[in-house]
Protein backbone atom coordinates (compact mmCIF):
# COMPACT_ATOMS: atom_id res chain seq x y z
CA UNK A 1 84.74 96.41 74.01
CA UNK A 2 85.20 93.83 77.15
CA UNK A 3 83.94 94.98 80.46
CA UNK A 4 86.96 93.86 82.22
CA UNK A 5 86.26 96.26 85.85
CA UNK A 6 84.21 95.22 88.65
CA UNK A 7 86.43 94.15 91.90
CA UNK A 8 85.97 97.76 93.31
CA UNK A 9 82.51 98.07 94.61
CA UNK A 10 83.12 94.52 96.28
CA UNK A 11 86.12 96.00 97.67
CA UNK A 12 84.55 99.11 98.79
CA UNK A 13 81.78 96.80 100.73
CA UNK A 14 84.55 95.59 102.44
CA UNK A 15 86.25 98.37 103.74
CA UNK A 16 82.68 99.74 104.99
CA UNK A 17 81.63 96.38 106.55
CA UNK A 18 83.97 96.85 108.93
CA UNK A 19 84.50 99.66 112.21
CA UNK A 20 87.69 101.16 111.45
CA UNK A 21 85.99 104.25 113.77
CA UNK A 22 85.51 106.24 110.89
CA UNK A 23 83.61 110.01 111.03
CA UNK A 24 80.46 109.43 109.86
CA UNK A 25 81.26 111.94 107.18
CA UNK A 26 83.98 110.22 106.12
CA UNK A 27 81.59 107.00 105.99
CA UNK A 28 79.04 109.09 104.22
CA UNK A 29 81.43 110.09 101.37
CA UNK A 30 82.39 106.55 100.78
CA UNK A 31 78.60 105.09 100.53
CA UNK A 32 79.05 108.48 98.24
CA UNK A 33 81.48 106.42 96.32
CA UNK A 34 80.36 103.52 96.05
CA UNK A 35 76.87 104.62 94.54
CA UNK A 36 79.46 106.43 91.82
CA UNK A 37 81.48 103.30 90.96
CA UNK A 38 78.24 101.49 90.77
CA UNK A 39 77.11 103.94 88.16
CA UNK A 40 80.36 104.04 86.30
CA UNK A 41 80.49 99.83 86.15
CA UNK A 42 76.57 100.22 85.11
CA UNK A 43 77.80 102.66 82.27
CA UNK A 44 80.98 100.27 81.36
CA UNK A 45 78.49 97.28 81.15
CA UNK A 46 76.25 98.96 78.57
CA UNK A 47 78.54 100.23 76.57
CA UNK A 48 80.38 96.58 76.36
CA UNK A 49 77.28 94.81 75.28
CA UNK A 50 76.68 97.09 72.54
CA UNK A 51 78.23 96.02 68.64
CA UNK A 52 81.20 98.38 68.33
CA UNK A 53 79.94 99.61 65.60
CA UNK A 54 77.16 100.74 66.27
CA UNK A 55 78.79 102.73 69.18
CA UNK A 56 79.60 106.82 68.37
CA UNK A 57 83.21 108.09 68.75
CA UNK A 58 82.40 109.89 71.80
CA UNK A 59 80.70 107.11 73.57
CA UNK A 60 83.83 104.95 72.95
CA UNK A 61 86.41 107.76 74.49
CA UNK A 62 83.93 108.35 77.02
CA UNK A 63 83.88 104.72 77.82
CA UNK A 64 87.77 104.56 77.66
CA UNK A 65 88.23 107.34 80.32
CA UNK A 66 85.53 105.94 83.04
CA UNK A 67 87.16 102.66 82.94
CA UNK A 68 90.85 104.17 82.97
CA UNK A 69 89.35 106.12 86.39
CA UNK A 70 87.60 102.88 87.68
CA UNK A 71 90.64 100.68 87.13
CA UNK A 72 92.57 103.74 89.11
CA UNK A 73 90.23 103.76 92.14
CA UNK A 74 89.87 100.22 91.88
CA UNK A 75 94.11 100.36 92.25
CA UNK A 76 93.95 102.96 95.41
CA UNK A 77 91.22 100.81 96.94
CA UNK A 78 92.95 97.57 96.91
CA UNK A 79 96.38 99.11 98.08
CA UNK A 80 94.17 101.09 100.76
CA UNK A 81 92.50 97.89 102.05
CA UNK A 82 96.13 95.79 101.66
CA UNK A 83 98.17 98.33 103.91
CA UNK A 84 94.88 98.16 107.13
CA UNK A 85 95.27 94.16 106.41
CA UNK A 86 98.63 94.54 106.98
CA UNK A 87 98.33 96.77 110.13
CA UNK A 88 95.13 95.30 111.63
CA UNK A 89 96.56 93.87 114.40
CA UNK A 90 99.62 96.46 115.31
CA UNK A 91 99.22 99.51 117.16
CA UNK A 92 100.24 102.62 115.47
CA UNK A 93 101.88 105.07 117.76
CA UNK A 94 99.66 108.51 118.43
């Protein structure tokens, strides 16, 4: 089973590095986040260096779902952080 996730977390970093004058609950809930996708890649990395068989069915479905999720956060993330790229320097009207 190849671990082939990781680009979210980095991605995540990104979008908090920077002062898009976010509520600090909102900011809160995505250091939130990012503690969960560093948990779920954790999770995805020990299950891929494990022999396949000597993995149980469960494990293996689990393992299928969390990366299915991670590779759709990962997706939202890097359209997320594409469309404030691509509006960084306009001026939205109120």
């Amino acid at each position: 089973m190849a671990l082939e996730v990781g680009s979210a977390v980095p991605s995540l970093d990104k979008l908090l590095q920077h002062d898009w004058g976010l509520d600090k609950t909102v900011k809160d809930k995505l250091w939130s986040l990012e503690a969960k996708l560093s948990s779920m890649h954790d999770f995805l990395d020990d299950v891929s260096s494990m022999p396949p068989g000597q993995l149980e069915w469960s494990v293996m479905l689990m393992a299928r779902e969390v990366r299915e999720l991670y590779r759709a956060i990962e997706t939202r993330l890097h359209s997320f952080i594409a469309r404030i790229d691509s509006t960084k320097d306009t001026f939205l009207p109120l």
